[in-house]
N, C-alpha and C. Protein backbone atom coordinates (compact mmCIF):
# COMPACT_ATOMS: atom_id res chain seq x y z
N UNK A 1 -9.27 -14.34 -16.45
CA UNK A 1 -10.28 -13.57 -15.75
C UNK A 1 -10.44 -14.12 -14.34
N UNK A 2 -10.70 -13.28 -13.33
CA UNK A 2 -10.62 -13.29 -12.09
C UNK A 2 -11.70 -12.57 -11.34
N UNK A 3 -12.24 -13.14 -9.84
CA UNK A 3 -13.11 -12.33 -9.58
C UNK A 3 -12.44 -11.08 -8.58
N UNK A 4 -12.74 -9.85 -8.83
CA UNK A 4 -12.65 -8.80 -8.41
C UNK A 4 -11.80 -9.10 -7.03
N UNK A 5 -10.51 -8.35 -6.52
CA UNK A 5 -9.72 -8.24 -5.64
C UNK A 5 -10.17 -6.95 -4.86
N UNK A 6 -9.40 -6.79 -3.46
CA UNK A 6 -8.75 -5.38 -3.65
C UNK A 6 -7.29 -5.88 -3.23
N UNK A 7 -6.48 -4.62 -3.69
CA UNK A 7 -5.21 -5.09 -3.95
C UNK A 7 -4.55 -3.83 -3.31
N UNK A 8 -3.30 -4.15 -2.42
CA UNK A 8 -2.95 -3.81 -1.84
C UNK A 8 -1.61 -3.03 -2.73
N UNK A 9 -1.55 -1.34 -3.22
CA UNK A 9 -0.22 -0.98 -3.75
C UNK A 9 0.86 -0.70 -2.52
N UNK A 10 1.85 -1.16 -2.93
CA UNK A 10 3.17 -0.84 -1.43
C UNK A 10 4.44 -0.62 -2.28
N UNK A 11 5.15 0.02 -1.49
CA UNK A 11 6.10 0.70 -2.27
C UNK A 11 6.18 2.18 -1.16
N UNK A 12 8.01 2.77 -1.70
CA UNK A 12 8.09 3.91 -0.67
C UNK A 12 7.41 4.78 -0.51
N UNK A 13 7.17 5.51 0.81
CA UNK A 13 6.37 6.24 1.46
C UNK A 13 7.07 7.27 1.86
N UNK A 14 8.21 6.69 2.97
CA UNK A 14 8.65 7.86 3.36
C UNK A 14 9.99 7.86 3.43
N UNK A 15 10.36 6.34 2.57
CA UNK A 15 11.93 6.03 3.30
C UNK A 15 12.51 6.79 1.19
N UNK A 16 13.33 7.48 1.83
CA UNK A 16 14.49 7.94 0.72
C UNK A 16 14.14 9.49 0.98
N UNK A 17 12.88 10.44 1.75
CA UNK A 17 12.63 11.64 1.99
C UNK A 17 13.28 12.31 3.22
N UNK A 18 13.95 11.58 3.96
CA UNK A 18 14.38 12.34 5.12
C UNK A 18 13.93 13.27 5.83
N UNK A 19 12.24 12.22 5.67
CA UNK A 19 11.12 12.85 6.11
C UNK A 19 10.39 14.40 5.72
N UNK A 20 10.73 14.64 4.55
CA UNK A 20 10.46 15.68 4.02
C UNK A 20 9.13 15.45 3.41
N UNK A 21 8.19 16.41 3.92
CA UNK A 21 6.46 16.40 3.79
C UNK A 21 6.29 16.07 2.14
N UNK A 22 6.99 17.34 1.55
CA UNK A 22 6.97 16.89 -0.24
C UNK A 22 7.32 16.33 -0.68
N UNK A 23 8.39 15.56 -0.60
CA UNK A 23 8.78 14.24 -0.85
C UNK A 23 8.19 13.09 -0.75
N UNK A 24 7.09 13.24 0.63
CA UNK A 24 6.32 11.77 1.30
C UNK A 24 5.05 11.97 0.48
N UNK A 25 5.12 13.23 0.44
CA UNK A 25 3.62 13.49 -0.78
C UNK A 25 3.41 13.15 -2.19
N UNK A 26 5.48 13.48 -2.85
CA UNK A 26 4.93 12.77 -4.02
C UNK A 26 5.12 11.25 -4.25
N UNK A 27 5.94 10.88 -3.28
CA UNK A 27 5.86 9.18 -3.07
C UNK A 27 4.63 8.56 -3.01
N UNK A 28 3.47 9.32 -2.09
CA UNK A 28 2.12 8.90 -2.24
C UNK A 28 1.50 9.23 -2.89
N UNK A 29 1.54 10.41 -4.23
CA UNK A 29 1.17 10.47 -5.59
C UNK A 29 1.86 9.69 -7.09
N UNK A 30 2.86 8.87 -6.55
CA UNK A 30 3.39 7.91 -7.41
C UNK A 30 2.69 6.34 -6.96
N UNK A 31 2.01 6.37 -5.25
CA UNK A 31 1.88 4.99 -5.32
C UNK A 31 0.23 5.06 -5.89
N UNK A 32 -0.38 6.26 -5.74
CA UNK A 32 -1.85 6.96 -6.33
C UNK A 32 -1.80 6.52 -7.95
N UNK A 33 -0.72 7.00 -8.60
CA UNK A 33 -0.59 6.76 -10.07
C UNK A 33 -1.15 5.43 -10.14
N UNK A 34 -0.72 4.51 -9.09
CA UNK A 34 -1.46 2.72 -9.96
C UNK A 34 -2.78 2.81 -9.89
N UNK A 35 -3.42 3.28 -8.78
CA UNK A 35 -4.83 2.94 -8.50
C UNK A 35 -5.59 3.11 -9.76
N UNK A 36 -5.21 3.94 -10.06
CA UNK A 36 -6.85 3.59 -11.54
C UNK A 36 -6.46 2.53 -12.72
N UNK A 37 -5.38 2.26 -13.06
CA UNK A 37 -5.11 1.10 -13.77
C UNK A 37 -5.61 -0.10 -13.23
N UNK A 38 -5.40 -0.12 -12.19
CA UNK A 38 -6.23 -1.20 -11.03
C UNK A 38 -7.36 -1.15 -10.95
N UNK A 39 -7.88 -0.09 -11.18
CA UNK A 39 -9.37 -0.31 -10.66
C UNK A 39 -9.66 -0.53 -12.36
N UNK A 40 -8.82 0.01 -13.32
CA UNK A 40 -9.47 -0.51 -14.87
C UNK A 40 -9.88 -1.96 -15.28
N UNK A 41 -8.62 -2.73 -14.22
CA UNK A 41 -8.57 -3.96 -14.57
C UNK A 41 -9.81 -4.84 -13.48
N UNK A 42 -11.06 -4.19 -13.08
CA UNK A 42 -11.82 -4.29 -11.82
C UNK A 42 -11.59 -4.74 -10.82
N UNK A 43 -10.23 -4.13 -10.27
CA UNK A 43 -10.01 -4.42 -8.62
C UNK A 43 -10.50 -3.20 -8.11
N UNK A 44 -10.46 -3.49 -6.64
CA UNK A 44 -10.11 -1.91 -5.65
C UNK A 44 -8.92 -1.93 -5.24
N UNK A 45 -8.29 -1.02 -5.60
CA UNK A 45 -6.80 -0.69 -5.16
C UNK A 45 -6.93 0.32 -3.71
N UNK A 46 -5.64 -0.53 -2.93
CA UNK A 46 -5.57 0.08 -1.73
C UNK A 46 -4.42 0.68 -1.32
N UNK A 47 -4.34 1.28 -0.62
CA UNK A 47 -3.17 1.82 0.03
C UNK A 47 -3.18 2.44 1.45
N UNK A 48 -1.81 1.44 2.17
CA UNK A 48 -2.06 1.57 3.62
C UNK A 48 -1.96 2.81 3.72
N UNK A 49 -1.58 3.93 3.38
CA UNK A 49 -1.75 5.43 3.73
C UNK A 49 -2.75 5.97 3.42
N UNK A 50 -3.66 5.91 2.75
CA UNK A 50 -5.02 6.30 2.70
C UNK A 50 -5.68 5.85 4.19
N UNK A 51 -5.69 4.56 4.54
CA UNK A 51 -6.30 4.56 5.95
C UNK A 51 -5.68 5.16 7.24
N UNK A 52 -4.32 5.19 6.95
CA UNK A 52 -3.52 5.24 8.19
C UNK A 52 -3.28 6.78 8.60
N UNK A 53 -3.43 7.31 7.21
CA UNK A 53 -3.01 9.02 7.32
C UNK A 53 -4.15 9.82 8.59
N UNK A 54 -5.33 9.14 8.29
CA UNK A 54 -6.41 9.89 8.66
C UNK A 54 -6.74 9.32 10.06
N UNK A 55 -6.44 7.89 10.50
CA UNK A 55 -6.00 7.71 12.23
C UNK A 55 -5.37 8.11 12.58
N UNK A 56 -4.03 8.61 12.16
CA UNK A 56 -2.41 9.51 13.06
C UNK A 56 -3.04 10.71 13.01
N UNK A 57 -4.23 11.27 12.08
CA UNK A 57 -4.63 12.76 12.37
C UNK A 57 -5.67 12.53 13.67
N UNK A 58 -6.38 12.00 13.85
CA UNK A 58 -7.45 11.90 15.00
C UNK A 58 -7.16 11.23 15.80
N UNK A 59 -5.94 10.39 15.83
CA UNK A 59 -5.13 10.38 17.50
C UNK A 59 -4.46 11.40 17.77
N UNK A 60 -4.51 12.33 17.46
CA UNK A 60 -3.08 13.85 17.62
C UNK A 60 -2.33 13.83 16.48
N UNK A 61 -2.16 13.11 15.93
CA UNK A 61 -0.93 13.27 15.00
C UNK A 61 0.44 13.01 15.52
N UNK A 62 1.23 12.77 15.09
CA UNK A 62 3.00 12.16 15.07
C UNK A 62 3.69 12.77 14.37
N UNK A 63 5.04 12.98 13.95
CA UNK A 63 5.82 13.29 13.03
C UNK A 63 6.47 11.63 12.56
N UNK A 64 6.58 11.86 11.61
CA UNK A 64 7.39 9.93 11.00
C UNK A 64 8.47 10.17 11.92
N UNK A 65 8.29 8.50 12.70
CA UNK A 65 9.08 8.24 13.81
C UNK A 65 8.94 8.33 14.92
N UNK A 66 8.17 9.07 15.48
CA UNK A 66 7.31 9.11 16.68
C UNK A 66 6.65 7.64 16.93
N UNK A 67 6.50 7.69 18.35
CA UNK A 67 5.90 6.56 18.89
C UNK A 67 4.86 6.55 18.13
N UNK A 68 3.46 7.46 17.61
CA UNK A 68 1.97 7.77 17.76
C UNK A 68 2.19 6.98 15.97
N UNK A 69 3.03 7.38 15.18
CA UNK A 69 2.96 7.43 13.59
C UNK A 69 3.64 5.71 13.43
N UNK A 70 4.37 5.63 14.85
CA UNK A 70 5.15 3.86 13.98
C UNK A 70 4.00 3.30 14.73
N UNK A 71 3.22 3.52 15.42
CA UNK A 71 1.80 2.60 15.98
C UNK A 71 0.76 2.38 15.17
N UNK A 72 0.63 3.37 14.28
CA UNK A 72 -0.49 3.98 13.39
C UNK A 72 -0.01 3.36 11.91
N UNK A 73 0.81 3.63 11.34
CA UNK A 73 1.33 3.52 9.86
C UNK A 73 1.37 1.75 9.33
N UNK A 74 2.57 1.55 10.29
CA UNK A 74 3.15 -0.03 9.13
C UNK A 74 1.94 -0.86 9.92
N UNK A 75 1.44 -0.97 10.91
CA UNK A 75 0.22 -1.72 12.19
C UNK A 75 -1.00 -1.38 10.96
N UNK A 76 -1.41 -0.31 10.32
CA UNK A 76 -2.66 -0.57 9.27
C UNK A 76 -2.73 -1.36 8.27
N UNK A 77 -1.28 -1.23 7.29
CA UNK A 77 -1.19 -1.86 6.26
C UNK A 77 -0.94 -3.12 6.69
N UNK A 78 -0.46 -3.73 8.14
CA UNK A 78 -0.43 -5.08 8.16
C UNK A 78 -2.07 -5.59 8.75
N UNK A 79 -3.05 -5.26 9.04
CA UNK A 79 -4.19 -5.29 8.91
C UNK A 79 -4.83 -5.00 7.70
N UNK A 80 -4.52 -4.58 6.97
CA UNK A 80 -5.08 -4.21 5.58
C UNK A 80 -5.40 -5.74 4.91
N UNK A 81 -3.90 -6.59 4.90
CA UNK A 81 -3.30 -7.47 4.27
C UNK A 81 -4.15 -8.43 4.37
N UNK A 82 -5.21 -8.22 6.18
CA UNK A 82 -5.72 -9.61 6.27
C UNK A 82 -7.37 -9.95 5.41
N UNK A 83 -7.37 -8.43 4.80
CA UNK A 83 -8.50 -8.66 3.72
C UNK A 83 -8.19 -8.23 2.42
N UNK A 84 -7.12 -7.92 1.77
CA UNK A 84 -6.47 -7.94 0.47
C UNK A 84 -6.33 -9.41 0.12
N UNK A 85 -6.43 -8.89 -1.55
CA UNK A 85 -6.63 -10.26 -2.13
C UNK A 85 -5.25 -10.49 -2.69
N UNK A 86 -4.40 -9.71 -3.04
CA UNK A 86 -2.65 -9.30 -3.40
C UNK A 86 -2.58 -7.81 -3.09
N UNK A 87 -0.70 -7.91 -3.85
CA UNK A 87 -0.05 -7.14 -3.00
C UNK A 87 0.82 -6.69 -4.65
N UNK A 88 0.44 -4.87 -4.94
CA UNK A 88 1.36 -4.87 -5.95
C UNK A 88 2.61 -3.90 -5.88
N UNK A 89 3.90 -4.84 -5.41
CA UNK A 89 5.05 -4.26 -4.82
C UNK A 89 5.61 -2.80 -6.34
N UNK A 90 5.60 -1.45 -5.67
CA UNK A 90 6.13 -1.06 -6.70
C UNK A 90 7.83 -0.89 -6.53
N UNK A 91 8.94 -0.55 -7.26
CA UNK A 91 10.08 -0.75 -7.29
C UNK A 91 10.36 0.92 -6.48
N UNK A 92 11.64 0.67 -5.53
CA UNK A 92 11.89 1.49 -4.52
C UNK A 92 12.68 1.05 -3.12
N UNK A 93 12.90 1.45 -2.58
CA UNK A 93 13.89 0.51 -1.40
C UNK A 93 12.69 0.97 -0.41
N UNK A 94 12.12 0.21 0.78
CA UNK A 94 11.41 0.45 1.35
C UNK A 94 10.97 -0.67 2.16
N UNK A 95 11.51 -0.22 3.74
CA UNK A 95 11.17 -1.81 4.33
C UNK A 95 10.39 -1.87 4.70
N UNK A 96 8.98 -0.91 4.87
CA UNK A 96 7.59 -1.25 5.08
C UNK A 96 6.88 -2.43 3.89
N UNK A 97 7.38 -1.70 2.64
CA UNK A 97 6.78 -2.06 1.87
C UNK A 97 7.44 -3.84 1.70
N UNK A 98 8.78 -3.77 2.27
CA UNK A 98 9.43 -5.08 1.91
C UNK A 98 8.68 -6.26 2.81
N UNK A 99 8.11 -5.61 4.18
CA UNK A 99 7.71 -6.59 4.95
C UNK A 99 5.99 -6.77 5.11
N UNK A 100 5.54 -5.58 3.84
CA UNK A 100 4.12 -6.41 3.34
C UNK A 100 4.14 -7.09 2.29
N UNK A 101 4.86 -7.52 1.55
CA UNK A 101 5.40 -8.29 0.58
C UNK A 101 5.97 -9.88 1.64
N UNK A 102 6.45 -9.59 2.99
CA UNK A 102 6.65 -10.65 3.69
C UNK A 102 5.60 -11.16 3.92
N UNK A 103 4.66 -10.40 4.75
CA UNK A 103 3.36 -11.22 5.59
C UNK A 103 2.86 -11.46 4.44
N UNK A 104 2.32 -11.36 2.51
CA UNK A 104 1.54 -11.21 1.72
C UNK A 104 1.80 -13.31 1.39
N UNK A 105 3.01 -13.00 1.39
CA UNK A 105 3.65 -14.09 1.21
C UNK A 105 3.72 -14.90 2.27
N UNK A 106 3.74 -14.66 3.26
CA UNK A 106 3.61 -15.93 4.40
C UNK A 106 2.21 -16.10 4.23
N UNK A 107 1.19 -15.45 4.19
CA UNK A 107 -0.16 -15.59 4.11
C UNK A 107 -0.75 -16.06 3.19
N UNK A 108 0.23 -16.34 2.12
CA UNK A 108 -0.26 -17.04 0.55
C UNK A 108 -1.36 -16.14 -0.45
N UNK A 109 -1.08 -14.72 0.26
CA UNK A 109 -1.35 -13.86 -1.16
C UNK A 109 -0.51 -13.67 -2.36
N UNK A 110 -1.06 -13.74 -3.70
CA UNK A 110 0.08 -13.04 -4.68
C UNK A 110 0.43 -11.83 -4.45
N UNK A 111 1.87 -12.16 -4.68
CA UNK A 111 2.38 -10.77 -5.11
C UNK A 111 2.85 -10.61 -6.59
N UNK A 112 2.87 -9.26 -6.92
CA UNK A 112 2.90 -9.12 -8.21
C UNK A 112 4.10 -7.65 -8.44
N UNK A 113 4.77 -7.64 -9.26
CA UNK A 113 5.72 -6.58 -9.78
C UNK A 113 5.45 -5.65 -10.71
N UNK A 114 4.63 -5.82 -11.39
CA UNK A 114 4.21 -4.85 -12.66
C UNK A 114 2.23 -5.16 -12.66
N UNK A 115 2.05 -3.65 -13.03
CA UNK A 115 0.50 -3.79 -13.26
C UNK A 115 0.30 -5.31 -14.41
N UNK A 116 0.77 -5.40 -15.69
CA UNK A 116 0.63 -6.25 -16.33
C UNK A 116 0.42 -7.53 -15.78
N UNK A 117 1.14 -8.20 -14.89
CA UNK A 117 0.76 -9.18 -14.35
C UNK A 117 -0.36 -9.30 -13.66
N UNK A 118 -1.07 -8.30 -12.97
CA UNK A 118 -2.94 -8.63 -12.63
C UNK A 118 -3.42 -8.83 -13.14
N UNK A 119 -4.20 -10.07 -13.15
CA UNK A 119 -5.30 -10.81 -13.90
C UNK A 119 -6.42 -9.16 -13.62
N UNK A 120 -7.35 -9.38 -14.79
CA UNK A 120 -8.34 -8.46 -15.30
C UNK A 120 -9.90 -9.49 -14.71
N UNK A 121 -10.16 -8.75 -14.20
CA UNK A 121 -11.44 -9.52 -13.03
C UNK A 121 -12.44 -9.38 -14.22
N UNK A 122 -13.21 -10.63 -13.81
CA UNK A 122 -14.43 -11.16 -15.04
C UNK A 122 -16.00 -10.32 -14.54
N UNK A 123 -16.43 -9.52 -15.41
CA UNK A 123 -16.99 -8.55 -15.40
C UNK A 123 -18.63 -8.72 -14.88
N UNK A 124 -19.40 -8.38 -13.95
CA UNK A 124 -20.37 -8.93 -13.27
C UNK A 124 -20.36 -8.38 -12.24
């Protein structure tokens, strides 16, 4: 038992879509799938596209790859990191996700591979 995190899910976004909107959508409804297991086990589960989606809309917006979206996107989740308590890498090729798994780890957060491995936060 552990006290309550929030935890950072990472894993692909947009890399294997060739930037295709439905594709990036259900990548971010597969990294959505962890959050409530996470929050079962009493963390808050995060995800840098939940914050980041909704700054690239109220700076103008970008298309992935644009100057406005690579300023906005991987720049949140590496701010995210500096108040996450871990980092739960899901399986996927993805070098955003590979290089918040870097800073998580230079910063001496856990990282973790499978929901099973999160400790279950002590209830209070």
């Amino acid at each position: 038992m552990t006290t309550p995190m929030m935890i950072l899910i990472a894993g692909p976004y947009r890399s294997g879509t060739g930037d295709d909107p439905t594709k990036m959508a259900a990548n971010l409804a597969r990294l959505e799938a962890t959050a409530w297991p996470i929050f079962q086990k009493g963390h808050v589960p995060m995800i840098g596209e939940w914050a980041a989606l909704p700054i690239l809309r109220v700076a103008g917006g970008g298309a992935p790859g644009s100057a406005a979206y690579d300023a906005v996107m991987h720049p949140t989740a590496h701010r995210l990191l500096a108040k996450c308590d871990g980092v739960l890498r899901l399986p996927g090729a993805s070098t955003g996700a590979d290089n918040d798994v870097r800073i998580a780890r230079e910063r001496g957060i856990p990282v973790w591979t499978d929901l099973d491995q999160i400790p279950t936060a002590s209830a209070g």
